[in-house]
PDB file of N, CA and C in Angstrom:
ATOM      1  N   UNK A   1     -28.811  -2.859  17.812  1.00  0.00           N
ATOM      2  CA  UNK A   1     -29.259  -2.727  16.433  1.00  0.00           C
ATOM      3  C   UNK A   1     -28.306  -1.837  15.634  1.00  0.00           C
ATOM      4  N   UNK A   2     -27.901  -0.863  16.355  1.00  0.00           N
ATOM      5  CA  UNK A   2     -27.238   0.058  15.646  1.00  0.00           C
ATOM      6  C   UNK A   2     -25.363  -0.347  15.083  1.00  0.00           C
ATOM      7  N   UNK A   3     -24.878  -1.300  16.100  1.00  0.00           N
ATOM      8  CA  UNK A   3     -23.733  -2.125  16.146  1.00  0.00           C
ATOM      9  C   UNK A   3     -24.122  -2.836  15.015  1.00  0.00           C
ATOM     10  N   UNK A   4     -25.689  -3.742  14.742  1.00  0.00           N
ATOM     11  CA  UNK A   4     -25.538  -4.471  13.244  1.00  0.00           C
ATOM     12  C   UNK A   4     -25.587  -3.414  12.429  1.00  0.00           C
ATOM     13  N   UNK A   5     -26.192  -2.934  11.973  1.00  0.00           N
ATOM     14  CA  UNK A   5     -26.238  -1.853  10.748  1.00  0.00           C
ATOM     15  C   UNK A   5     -24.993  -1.369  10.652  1.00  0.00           C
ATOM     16  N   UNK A   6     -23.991  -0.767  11.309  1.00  0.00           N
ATOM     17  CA  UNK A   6     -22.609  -0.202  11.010  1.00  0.00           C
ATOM     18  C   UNK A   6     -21.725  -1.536  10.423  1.00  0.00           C
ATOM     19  N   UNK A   7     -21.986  -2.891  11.158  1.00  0.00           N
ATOM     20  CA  UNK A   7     -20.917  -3.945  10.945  1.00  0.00           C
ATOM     21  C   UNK A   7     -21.365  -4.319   9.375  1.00  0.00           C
ATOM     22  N   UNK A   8     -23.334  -4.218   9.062  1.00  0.00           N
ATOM     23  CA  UNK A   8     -23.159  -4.714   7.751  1.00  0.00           C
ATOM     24  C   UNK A   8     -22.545  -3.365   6.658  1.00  0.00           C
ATOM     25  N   UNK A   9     -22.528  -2.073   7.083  1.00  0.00           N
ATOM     26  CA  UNK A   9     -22.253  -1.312   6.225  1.00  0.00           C
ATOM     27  C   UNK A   9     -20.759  -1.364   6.146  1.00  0.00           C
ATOM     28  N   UNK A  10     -19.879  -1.610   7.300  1.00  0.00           N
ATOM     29  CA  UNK A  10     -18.614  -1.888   6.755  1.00  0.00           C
ATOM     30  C   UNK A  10     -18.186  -3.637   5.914  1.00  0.00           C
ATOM     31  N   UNK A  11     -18.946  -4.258   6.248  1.00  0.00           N
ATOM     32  CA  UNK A  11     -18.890  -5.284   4.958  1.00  0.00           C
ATOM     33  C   UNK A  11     -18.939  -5.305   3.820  1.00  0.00           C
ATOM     34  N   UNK A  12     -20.199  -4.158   3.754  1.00  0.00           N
ATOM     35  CA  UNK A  12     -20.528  -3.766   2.293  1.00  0.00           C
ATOM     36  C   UNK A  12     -18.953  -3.343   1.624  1.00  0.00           C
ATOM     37  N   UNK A  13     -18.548  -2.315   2.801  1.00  0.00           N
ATOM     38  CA  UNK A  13     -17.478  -1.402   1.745  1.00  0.00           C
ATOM     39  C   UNK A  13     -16.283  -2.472   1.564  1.00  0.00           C
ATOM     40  N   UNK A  14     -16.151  -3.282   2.085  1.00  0.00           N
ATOM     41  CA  UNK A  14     -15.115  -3.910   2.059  1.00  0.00           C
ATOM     42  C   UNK A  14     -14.886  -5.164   0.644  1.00  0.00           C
ATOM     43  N   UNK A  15     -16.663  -5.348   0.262  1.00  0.00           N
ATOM     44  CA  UNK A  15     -16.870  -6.199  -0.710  1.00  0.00           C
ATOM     45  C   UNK A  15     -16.726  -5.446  -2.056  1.00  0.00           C
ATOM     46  N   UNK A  16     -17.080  -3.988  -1.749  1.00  0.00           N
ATOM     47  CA  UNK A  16     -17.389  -3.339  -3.306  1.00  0.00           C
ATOM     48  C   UNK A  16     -15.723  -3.275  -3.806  1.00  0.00           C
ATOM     49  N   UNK A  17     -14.980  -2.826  -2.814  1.00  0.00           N
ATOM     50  CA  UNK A  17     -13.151  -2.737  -3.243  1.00  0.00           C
ATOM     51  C   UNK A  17     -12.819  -4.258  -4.270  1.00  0.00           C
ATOM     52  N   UNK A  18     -13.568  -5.319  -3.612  1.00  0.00           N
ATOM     53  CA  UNK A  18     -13.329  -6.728  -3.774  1.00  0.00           C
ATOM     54  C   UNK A  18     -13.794  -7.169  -5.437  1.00  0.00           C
ATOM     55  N   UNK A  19     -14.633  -6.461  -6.012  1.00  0.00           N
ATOM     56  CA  UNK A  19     -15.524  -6.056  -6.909  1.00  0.00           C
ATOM     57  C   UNK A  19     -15.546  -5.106  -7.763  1.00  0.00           C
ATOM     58  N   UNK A  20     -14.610  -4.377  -7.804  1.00  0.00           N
ATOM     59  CA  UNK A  20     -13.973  -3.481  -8.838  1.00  0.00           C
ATOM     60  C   UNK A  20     -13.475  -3.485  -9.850  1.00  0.00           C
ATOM     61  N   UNK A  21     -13.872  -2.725 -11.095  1.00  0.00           N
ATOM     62  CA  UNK A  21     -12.943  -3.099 -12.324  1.00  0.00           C
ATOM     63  C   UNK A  21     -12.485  -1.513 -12.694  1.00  0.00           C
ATOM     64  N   UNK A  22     -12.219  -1.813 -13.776  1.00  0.00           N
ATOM     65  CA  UNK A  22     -11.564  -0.724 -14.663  1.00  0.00           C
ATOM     66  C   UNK A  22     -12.074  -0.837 -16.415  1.00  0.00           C
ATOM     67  N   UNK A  23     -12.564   0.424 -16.401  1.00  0.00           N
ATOM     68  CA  UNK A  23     -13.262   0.469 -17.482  1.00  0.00           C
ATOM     69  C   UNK A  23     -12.355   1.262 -18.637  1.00  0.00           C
ATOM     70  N   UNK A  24     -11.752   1.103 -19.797  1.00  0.00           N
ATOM     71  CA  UNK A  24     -11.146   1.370 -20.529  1.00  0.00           C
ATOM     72  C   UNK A  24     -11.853   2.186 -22.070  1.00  0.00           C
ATOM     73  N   UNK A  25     -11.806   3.141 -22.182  1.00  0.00           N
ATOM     74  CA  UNK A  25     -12.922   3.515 -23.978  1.00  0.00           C
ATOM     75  C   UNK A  25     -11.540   3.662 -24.702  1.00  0.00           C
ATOM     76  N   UNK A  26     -11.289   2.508 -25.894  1.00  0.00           N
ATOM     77  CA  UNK A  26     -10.605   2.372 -26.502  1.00  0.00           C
ATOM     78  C   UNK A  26     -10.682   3.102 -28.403  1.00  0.00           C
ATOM     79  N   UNK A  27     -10.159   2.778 -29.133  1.00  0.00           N
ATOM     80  CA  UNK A  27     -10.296   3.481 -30.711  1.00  0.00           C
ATOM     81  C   UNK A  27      -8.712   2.336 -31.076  1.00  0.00           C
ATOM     82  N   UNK A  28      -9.280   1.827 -31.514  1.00  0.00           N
ATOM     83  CA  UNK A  28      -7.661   0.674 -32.178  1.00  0.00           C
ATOM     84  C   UNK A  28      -7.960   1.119 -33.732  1.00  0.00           C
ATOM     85  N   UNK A  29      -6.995   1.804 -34.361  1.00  0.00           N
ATOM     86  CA  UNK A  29      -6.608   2.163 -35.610  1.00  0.00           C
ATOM     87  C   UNK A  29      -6.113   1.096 -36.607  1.00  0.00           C
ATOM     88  N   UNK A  30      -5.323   0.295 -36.220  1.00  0.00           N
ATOM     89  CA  UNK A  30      -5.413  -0.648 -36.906  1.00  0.00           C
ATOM     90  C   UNK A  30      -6.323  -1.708 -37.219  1.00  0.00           C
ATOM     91  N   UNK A  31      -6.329  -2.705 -38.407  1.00  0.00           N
ATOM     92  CA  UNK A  31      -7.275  -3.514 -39.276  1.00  0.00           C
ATOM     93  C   UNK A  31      -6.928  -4.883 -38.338  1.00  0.00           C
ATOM     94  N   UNK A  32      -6.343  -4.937 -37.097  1.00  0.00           N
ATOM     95  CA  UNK A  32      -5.385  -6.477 -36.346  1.00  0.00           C
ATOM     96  C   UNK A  32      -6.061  -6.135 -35.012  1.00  0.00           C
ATOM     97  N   UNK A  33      -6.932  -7.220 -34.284  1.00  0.00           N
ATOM     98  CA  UNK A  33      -7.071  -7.342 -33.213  1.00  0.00           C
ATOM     99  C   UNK A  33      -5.861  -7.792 -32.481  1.00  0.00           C
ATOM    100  N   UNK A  34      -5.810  -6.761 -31.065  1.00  0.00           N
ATOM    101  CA  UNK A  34      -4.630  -7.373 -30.378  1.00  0.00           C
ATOM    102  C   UNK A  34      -5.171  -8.269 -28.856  1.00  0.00           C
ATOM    103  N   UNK A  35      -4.836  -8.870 -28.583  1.00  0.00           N
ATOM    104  CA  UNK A  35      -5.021  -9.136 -27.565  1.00  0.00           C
ATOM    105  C   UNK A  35      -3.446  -8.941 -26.388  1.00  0.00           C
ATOM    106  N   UNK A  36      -3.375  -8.337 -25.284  1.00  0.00           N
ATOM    107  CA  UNK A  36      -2.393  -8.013 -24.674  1.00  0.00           C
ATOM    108  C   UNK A  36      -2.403  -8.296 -23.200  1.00  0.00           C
ATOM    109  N   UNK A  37      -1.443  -8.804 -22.520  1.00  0.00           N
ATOM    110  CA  UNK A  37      -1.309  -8.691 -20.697  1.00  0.00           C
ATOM    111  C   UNK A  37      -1.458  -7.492 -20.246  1.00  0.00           C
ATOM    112  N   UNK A  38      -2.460  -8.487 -19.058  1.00  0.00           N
ATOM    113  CA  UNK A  38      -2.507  -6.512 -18.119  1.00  0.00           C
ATOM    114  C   UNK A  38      -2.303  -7.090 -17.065  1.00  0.00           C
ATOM    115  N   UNK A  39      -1.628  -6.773 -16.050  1.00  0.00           N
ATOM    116  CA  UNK A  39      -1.095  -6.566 -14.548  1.00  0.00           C
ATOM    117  C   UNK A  39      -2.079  -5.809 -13.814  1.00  0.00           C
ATOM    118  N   UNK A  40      -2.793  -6.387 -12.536  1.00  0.00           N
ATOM    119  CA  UNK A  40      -3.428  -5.526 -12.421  1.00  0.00           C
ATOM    120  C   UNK A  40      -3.370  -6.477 -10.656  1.00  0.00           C
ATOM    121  N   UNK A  41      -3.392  -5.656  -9.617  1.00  0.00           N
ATOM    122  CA  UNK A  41      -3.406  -6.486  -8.305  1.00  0.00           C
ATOM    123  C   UNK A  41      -2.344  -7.403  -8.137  1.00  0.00           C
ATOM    124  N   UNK A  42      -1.109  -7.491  -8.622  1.00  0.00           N
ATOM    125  CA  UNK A  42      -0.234  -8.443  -8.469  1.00  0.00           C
ATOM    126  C   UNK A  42      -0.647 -10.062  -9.503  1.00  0.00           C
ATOM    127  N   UNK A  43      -1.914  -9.834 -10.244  1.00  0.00           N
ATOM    128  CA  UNK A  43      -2.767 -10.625 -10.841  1.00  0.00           C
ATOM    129  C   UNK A  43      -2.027 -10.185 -12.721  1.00  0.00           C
ATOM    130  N   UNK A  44      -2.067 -11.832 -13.784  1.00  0.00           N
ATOM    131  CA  UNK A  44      -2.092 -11.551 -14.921  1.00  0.00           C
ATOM    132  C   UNK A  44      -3.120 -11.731 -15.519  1.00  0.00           C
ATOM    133  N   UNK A  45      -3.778 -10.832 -16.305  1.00  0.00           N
ATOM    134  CA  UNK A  45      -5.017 -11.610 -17.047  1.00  0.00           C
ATOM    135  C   UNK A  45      -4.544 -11.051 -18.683  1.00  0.00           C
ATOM    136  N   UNK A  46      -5.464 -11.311 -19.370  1.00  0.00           N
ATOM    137  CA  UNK A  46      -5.475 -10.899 -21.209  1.00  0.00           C
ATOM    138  C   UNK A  46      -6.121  -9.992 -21.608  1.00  0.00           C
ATOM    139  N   UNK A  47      -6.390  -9.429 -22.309  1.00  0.00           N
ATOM    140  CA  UNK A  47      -7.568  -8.367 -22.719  1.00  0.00           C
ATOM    141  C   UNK A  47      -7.516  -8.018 -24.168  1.00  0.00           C
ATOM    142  N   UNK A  48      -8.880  -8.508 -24.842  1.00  0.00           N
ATOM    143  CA  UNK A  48      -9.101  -8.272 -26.425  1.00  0.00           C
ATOM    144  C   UNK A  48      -8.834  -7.335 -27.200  1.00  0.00           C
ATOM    145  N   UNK A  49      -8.096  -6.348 -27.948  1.00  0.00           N
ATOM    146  CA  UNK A  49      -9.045  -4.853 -28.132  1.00  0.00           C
ATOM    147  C   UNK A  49      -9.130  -5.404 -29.502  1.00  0.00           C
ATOM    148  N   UNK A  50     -10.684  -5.281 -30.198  1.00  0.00           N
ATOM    149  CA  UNK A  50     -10.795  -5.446 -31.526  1.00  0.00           C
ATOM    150  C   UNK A  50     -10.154  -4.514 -32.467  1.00  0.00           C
ATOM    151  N   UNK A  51     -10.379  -5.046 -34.032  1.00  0.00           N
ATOM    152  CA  UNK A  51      -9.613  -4.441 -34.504  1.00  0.00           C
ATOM    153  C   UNK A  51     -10.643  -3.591 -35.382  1.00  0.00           C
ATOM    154  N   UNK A  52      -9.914  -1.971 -35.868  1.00  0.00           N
ATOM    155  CA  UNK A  52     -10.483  -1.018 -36.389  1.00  0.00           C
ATOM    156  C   UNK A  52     -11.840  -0.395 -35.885  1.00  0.00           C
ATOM    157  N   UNK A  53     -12.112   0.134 -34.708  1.00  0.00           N
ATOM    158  CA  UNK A  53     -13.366  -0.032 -33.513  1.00  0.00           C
ATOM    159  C   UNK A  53     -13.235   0.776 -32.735  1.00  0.00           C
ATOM    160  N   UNK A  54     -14.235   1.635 -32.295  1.00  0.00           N
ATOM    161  CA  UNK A  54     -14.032   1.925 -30.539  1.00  0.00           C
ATOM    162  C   UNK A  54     -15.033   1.391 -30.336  1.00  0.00           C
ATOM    163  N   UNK A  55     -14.176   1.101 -29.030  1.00  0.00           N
ATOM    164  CA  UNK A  55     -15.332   0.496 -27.686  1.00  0.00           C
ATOM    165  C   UNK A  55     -14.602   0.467 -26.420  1.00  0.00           C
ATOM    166  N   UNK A  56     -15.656  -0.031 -25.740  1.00  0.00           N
ATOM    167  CA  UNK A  56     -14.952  -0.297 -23.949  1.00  0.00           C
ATOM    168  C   UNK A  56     -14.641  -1.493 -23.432  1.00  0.00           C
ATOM    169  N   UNK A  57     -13.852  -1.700 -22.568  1.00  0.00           N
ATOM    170  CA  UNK A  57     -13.562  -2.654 -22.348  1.00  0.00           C
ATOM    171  C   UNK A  57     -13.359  -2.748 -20.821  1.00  0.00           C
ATOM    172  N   UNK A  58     -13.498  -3.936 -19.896  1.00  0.00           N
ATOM    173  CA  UNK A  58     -13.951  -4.357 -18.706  1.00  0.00           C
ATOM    174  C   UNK A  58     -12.587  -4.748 -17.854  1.00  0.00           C
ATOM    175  N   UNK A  59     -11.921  -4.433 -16.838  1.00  0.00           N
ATOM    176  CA  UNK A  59     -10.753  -5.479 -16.732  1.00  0.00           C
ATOM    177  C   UNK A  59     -11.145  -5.584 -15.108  1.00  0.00           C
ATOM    178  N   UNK A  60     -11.663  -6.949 -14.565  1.00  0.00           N
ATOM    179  CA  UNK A  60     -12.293  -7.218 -13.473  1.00  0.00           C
ATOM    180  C   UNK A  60     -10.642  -6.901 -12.395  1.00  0.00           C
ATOM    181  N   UNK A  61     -10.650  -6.599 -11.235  1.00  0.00           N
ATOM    182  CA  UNK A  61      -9.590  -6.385 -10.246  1.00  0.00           C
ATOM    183  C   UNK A  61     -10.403  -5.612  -9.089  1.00  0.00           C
ATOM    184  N   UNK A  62      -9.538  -5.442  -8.452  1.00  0.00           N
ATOM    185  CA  UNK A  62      -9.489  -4.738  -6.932  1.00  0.00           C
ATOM    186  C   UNK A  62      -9.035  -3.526  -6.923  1.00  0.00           C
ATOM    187  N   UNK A  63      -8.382  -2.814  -7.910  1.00  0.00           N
ATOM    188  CA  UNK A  63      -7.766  -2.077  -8.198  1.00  0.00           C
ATOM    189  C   UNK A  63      -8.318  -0.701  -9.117  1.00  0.00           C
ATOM    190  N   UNK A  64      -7.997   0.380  -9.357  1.00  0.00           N
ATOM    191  CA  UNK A  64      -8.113   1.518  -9.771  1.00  0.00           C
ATOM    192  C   UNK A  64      -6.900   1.667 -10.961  1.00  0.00           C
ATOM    193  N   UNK A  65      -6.310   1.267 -11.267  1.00  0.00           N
ATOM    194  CA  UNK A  65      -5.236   1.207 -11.996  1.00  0.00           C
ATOM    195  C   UNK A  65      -4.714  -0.383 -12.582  1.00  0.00           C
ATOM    196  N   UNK A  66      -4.112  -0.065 -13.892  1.00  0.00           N
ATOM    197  CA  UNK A  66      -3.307  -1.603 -14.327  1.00  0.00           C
ATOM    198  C   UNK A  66      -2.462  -0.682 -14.914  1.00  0.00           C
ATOM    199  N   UNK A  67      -1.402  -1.949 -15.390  1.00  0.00           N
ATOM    200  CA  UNK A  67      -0.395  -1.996 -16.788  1.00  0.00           C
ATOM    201  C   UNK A  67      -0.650  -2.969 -17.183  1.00  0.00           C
ATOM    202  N   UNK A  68      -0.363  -2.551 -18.830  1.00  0.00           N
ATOM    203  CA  UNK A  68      -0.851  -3.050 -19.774  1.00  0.00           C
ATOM    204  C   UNK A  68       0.136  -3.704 -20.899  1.00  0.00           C
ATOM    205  N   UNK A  69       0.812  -4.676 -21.281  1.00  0.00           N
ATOM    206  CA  UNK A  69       2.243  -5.164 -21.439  1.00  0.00           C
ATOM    207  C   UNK A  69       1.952  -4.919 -22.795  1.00  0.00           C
ATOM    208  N   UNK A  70       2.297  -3.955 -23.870  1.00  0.00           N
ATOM    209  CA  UNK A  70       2.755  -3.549 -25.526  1.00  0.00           C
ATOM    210  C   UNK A  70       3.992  -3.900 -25.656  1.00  0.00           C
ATOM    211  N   UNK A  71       4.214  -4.155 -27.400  1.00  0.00           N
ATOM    212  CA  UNK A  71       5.430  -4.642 -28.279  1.00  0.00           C
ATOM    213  C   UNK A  71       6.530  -3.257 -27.540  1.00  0.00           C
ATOM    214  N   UNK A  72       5.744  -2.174 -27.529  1.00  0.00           N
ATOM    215  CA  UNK A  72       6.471  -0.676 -27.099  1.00  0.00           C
ATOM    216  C   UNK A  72       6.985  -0.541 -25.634  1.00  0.00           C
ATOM    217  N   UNK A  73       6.325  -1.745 -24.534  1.00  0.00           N
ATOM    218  CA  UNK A  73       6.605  -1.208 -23.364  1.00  0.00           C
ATOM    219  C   UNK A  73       5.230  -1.450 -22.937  1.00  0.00           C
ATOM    220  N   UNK A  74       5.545  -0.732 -21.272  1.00  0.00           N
ATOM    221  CA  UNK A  74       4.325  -1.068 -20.518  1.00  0.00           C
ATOM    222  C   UNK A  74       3.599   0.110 -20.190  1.00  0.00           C
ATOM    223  N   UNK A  75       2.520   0.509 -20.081  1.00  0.00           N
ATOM    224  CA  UNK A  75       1.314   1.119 -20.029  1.00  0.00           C
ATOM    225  C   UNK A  75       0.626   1.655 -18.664  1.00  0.00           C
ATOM    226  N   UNK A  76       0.927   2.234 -17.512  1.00  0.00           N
ATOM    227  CA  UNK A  76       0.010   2.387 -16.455  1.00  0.00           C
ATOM    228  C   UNK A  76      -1.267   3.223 -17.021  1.00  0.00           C
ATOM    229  N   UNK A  77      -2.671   2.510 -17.071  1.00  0.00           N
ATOM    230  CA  UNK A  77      -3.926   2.669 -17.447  1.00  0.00           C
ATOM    231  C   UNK A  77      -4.947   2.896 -16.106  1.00  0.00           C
ATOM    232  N   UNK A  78      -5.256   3.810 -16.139  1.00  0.00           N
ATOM    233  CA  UNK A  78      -6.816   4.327 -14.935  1.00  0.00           C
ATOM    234  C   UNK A  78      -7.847   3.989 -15.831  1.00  0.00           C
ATOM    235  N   UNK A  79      -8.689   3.691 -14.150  1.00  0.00           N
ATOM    236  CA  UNK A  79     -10.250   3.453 -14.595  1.00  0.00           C
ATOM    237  C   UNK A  79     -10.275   4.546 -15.132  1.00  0.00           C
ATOM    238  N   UNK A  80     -11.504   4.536 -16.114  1.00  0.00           N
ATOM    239  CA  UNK A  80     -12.279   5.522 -17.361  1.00  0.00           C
ATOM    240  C   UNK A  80     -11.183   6.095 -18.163  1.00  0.00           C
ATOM    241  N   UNK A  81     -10.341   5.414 -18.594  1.00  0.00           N
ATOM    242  CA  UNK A  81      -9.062   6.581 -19.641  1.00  0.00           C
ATOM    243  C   UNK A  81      -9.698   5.813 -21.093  1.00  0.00           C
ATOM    244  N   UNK A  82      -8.969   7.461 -21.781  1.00  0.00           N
ATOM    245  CA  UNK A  82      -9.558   6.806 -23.178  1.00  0.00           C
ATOM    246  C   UNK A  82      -7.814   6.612 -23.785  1.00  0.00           C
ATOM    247  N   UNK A  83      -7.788   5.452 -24.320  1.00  0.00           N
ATOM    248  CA  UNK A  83      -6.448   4.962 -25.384  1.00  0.00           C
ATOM    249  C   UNK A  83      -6.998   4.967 -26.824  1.00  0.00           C
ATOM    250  N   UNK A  84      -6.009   4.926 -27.072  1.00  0.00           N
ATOM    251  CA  UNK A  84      -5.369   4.908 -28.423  1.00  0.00           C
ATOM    252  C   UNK A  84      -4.586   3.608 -29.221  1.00  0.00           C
ATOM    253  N   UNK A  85      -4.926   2.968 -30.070  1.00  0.00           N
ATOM    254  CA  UNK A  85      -4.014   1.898 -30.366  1.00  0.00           C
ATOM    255  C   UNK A  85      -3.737   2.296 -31.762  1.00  0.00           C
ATOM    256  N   UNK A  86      -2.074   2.272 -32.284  1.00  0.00           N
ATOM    257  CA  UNK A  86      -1.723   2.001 -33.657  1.00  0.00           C
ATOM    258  C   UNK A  86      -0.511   1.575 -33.430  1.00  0.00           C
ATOM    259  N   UNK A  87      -0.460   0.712 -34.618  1.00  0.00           N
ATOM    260  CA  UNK A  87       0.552   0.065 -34.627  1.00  0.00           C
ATOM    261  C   UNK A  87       1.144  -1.191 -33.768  1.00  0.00           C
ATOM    262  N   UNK A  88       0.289  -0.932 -32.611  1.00  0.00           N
ATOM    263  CA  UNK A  88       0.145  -2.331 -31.578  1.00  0.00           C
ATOM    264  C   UNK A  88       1.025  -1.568 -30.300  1.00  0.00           C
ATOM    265  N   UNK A  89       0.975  -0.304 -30.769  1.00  0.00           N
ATOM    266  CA  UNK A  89       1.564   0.780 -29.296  1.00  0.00           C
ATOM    267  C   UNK A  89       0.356   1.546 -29.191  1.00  0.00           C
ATOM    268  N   UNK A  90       0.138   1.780 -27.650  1.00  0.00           N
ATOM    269  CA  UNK A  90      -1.074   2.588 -26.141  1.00  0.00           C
ATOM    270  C   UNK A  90      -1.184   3.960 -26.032  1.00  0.00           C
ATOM    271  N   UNK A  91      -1.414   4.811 -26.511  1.00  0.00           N
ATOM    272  CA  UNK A  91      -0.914   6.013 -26.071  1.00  0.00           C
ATOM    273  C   UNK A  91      -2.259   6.466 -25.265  1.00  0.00           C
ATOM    274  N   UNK A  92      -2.462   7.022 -24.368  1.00  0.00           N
ATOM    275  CA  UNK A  92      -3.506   7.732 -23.726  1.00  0.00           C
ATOM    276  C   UNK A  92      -3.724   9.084 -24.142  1.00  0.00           C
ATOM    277  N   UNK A  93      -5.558   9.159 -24.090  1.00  0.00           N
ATOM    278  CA  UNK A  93      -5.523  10.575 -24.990  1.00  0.00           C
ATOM    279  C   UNK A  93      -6.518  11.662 -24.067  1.00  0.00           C
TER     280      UNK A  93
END
């Protein structure tokens, strides 16, 4: 009994890694929604940030970290960071 209970608890942990995102609290200064590439797991996906707004935003992965592809360059972003958008450049604050 005790062999199942350990095998389902290491399943568990192995699914929640599998199941991870990254949560972003954004403030976009400009009046222009951007939408931009993020790298995240060897994976490309898109990501909205509306325009003139804060809010949060979701980026599903396996991962604890992305980059985030700007007109300025690229971005390494952690779960829970708060950004900054003007001008259509990231700054972390």
């Amino acid at each position: 009994m005790k062999k199942l209970m350990l095998m389902g608890a290491l399943m568990l942990m192995g699914m929640s890694s599998a199941f991870s995102a990254i949560t972003i609290r954004y403030y976009n200064k400009d009046s222009k929604s951007y939408t931009m590439k993020v790298k995240m797991d060897g994976s490309e996906k898109e990501v909205t940030f509306d325009s003139s707004k804060t809010a949060s935003v979701t980026i599903q992965g396996g991962g604890k970290t992305c980059k985030i592809v700007t007109k300025c360059g690229t971005i390494e972003v952690k779960d829970g960071a708060n950004i900054e958008i003007k001008d259509g450049c990231i700054t972390i604050k």
